[in-house]
N, C-alpha and C. Protein backbone atom coordinates (compact mmCIF):
# COMPACT_ATOMS: atom_id res chain seq x y z
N UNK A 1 0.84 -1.17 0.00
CA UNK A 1 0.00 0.00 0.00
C UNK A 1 0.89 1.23 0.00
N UNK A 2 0.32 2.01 -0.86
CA UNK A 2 0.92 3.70 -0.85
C UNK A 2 0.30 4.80 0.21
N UNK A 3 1.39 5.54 0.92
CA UNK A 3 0.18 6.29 1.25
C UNK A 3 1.04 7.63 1.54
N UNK A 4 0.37 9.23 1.24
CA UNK A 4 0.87 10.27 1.74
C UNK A 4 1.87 10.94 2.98
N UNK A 5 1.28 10.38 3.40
CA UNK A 5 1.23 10.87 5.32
C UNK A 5 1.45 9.23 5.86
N UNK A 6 1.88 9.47 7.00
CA UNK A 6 2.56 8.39 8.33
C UNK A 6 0.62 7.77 8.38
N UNK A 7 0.48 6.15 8.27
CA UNK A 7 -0.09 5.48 8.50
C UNK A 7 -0.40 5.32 10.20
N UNK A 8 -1.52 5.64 10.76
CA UNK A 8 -1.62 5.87 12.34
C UNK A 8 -1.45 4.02 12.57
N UNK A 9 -0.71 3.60 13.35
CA UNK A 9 -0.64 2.66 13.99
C UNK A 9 -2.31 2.08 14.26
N UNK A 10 -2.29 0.39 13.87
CA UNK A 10 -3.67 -0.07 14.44
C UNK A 10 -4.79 0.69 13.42
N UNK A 11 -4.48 1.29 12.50
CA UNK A 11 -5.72 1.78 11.21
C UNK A 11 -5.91 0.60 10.26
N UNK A 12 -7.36 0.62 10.20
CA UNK A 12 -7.62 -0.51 9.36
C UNK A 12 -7.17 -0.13 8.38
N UNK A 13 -6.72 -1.06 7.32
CA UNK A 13 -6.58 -1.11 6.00
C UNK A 13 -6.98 -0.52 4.84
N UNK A 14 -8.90 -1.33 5.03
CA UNK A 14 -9.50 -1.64 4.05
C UNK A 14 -10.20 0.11 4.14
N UNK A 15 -10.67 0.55 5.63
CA UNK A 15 -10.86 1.71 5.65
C UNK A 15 -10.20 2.62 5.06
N UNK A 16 -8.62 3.21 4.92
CA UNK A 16 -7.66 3.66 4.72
C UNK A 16 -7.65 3.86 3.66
N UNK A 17 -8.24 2.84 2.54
CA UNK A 17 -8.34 2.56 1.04
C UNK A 17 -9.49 3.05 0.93
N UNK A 18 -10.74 2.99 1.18
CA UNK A 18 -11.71 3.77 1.16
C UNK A 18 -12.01 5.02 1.19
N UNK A 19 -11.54 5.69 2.02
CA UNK A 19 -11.12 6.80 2.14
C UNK A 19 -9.96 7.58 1.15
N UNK A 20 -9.56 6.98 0.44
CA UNK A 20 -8.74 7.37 -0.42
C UNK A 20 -7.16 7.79 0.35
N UNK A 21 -7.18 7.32 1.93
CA UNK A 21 -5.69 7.67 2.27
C UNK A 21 -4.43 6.56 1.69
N UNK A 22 -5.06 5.57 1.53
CA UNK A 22 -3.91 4.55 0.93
C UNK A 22 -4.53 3.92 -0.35
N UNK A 23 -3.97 3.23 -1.06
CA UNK A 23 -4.00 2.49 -2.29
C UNK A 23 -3.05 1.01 -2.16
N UNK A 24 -4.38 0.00 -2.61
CA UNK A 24 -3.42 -1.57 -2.41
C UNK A 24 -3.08 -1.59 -3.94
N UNK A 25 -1.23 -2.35 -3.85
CA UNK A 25 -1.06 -2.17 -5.17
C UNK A 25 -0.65 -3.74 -5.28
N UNK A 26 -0.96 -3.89 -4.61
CA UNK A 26 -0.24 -5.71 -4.37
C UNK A 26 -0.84 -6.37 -5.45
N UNK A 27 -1.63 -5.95 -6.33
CA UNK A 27 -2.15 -6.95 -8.00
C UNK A 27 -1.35 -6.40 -8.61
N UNK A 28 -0.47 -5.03 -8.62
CA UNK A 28 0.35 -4.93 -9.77
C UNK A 28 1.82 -5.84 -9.57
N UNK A 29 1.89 -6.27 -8.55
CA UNK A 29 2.74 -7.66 -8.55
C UNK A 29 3.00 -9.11 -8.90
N UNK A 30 4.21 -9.74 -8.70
CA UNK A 30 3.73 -11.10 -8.92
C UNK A 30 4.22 -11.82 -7.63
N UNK A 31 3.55 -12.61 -6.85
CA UNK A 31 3.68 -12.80 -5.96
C UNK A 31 4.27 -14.48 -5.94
N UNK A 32 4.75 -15.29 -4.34
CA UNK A 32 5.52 -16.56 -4.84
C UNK A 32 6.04 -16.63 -3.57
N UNK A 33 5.63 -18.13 -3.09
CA UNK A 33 6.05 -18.34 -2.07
C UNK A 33 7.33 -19.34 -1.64
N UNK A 34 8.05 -19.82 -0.54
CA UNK A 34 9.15 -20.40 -0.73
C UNK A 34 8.33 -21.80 -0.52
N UNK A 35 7.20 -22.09 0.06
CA UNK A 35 6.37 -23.18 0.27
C UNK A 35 4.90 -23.30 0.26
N UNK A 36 3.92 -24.06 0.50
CA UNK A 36 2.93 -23.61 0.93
C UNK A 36 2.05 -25.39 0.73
N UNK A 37 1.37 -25.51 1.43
CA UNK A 37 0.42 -26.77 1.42
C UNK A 37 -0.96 -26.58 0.51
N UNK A 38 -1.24 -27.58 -0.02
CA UNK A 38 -2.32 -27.45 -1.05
C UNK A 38 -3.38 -26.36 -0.66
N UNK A 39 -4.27 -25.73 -0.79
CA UNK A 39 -5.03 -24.76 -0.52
C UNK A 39 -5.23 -23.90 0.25
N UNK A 40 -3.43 -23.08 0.39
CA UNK A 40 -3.27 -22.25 0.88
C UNK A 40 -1.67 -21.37 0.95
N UNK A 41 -2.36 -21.27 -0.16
CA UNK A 41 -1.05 -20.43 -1.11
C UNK A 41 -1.36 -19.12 -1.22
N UNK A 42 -0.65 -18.80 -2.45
CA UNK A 42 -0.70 -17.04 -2.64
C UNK A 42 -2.51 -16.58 -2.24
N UNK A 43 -3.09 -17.05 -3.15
CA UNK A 43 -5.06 -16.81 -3.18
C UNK A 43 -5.47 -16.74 -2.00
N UNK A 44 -4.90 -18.18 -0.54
CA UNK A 44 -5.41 -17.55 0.29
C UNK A 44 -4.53 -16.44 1.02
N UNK A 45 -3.46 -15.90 0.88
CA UNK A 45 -2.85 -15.33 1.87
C UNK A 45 -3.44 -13.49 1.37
N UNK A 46 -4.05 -13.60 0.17
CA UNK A 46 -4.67 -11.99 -0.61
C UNK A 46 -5.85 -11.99 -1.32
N UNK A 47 -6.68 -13.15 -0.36
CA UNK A 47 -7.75 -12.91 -0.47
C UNK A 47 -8.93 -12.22 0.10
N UNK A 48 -7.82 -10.74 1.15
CA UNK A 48 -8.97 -10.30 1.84
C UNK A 48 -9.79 -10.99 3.13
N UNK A 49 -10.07 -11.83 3.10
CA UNK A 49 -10.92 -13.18 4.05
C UNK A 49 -9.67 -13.47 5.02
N UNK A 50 -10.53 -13.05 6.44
CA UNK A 50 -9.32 -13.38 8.20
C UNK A 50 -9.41 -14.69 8.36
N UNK A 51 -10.27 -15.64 7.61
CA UNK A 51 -10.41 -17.18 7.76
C UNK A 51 -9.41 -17.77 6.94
N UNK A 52 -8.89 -17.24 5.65
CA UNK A 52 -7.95 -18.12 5.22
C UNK A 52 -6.88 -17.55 5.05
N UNK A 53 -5.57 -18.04 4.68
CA UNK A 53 -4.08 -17.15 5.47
C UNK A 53 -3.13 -18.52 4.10
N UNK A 54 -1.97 -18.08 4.20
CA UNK A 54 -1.02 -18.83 3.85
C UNK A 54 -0.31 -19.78 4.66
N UNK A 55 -0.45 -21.45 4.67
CA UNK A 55 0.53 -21.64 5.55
C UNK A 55 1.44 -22.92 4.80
N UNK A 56 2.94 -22.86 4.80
CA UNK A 56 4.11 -23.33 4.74
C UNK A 56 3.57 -24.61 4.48
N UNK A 57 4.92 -25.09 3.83
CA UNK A 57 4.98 -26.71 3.98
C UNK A 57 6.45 -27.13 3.57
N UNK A 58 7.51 -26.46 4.42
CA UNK A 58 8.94 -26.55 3.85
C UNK A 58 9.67 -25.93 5.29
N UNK A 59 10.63 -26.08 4.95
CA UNK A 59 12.14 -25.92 5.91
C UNK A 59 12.15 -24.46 5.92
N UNK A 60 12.64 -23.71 7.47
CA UNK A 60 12.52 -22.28 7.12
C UNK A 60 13.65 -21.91 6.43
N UNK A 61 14.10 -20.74 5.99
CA UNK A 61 13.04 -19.72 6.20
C UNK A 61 11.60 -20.01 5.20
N UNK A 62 10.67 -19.25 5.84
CA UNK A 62 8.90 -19.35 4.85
C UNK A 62 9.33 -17.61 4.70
N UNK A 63 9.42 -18.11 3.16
CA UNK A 63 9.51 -16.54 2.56
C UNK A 63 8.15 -15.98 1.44
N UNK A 64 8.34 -15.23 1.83
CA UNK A 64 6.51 -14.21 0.87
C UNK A 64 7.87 -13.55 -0.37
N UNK A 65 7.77 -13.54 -1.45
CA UNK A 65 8.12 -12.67 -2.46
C UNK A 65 7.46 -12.31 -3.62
N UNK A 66 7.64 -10.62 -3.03
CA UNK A 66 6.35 -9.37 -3.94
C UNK A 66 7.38 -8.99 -5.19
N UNK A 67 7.34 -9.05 -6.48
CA UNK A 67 7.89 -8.79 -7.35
C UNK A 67 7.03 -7.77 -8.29
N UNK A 68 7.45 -6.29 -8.34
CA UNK A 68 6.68 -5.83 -9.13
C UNK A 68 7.76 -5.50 -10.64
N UNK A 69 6.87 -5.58 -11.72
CA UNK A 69 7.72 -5.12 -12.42
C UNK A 69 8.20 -4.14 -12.94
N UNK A 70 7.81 -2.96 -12.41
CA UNK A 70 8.70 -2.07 -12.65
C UNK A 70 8.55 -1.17 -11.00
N UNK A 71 9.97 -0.03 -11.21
CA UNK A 71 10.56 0.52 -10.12
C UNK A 71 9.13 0.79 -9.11
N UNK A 72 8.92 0.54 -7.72
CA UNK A 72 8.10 0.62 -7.30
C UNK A 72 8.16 1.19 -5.67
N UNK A 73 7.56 2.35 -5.69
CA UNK A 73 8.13 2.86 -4.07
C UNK A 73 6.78 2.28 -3.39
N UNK A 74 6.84 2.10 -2.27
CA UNK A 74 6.13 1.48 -1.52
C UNK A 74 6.21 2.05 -0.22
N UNK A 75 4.99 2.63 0.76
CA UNK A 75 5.52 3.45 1.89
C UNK A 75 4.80 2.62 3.05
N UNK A 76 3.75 2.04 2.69
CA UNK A 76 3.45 1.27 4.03
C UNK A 76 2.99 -0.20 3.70
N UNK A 77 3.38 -1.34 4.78
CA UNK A 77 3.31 -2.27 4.37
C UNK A 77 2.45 -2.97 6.19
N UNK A 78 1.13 -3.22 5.16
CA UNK A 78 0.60 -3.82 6.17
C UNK A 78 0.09 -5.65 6.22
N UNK A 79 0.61 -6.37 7.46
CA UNK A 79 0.83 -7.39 7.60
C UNK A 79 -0.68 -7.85 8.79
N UNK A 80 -1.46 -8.68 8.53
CA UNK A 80 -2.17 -9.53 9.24
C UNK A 80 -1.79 -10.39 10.00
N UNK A 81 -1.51 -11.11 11.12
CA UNK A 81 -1.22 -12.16 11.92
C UNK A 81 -2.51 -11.97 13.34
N UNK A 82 -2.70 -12.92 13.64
CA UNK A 82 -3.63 -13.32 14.43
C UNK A 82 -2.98 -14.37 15.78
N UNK A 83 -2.51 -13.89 16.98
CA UNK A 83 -1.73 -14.97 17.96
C UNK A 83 -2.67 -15.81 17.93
N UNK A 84 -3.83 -15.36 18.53
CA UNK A 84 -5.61 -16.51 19.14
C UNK A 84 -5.22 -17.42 18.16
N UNK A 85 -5.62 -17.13 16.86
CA UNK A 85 -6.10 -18.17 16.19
C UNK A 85 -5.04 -19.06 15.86
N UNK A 86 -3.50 -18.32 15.21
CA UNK A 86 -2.26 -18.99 14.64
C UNK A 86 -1.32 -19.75 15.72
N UNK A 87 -1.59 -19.04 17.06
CA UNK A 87 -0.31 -19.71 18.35
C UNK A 87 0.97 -19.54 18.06
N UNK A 88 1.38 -20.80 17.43
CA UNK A 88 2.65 -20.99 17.44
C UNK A 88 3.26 -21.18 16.16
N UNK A 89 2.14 -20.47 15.23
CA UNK A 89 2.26 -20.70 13.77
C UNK A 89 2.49 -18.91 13.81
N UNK A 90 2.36 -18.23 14.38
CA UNK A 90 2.11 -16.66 14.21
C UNK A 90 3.78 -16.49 14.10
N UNK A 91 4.32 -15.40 13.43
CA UNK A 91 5.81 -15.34 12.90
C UNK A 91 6.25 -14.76 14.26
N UNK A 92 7.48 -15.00 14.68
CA UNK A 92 7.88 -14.26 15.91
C UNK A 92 9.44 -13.11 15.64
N UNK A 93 9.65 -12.97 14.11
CA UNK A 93 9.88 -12.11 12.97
C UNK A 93 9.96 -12.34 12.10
N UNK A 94 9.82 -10.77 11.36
CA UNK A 94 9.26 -11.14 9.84
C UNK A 94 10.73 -9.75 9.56
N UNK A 95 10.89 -9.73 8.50
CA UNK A 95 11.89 -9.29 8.07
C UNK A 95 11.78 -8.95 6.34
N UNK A 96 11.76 -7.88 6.19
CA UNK A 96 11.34 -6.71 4.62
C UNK A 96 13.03 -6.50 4.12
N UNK A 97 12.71 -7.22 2.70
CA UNK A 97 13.98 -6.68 2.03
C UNK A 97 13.34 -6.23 1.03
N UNK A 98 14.62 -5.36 0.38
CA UNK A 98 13.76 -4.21 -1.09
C UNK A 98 15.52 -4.61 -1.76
N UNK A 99 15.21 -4.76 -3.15
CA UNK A 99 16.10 -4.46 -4.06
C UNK A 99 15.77 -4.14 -5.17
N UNK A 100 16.70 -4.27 -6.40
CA UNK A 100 16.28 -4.18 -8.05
C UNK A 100 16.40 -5.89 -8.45
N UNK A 101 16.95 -6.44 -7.53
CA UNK A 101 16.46 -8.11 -7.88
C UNK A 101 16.94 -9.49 -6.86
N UNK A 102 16.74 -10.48 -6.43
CA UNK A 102 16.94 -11.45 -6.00
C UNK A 102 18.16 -11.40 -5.18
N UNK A 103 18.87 -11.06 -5.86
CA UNK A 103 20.41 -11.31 -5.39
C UNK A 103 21.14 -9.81 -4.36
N UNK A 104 20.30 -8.89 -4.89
CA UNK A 104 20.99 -7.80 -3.88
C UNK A 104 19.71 -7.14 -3.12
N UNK A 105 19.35 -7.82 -2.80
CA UNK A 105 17.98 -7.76 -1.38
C UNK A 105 19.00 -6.94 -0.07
N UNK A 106 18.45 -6.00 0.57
CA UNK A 106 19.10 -5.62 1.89
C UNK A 106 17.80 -5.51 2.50
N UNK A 107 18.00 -6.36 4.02
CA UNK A 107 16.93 -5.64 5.21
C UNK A 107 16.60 -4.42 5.15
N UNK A 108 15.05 -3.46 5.61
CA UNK A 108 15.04 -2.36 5.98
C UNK A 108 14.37 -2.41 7.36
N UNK A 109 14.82 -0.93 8.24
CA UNK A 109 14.67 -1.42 9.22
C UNK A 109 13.14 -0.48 9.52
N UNK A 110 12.30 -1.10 9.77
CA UNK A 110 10.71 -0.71 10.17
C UNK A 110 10.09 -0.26 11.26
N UNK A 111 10.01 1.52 10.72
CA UNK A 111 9.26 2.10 12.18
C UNK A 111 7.69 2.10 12.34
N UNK A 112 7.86 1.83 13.75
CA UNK A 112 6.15 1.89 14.35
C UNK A 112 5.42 2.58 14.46
């Protein structure tokens, strides 16, 4: 998601987009996971719906990769996790790299 101004902590999303303060651009991507178990892959992890989620089926790291194709600034990036429901499946970090491709990825470091 794009957005003008500092994203208030704990703002819904879908509101945010409604309002015209943010824009989801995550379809102009191609998305790809490092694993995932039959019916619950990319579709469920951006399908909107808190009932279905992405989950793994491989050795970590479980990596999400957003590929857009062309230069793409990106100012807020909002992530769903649920402790109640996920436990011990909920990430205990997640970690954002940005490059121009695969190989020269660097961490950025993410304020609250």
């Amino acid at each position: 998601m794009t957005t003008p101004n500092k994203t208030p902590p704990g703002a819904d999303p879908k509101q945010l987009e409604r309002t015209g303060t943010v824009r989801e651009i995550g379809s102009q991507a191609v998305w790809s996971l490092s694993s995932c178990k039959p019916g619950f892959g990319v579709d469920q992890l951006r399908d909107d719906n808190l009932e279905t989620y992405w989950q793994s089926d491989g050795s970590q790291p479980h990596l999400v990769n957003i590929q857009f194709r062309r230069k793409t600034t990106v100012k807020t990036l909002c992530i769903y996790a649920d402790y109640k429901s996920d436990e011990s499946y909920t990430p205990s970090k997640i970690s954002v790299r940005v490059g121009n491709n695969f190989h020269n990825l660097q961490e950025i470091r993410l304020c609250s």
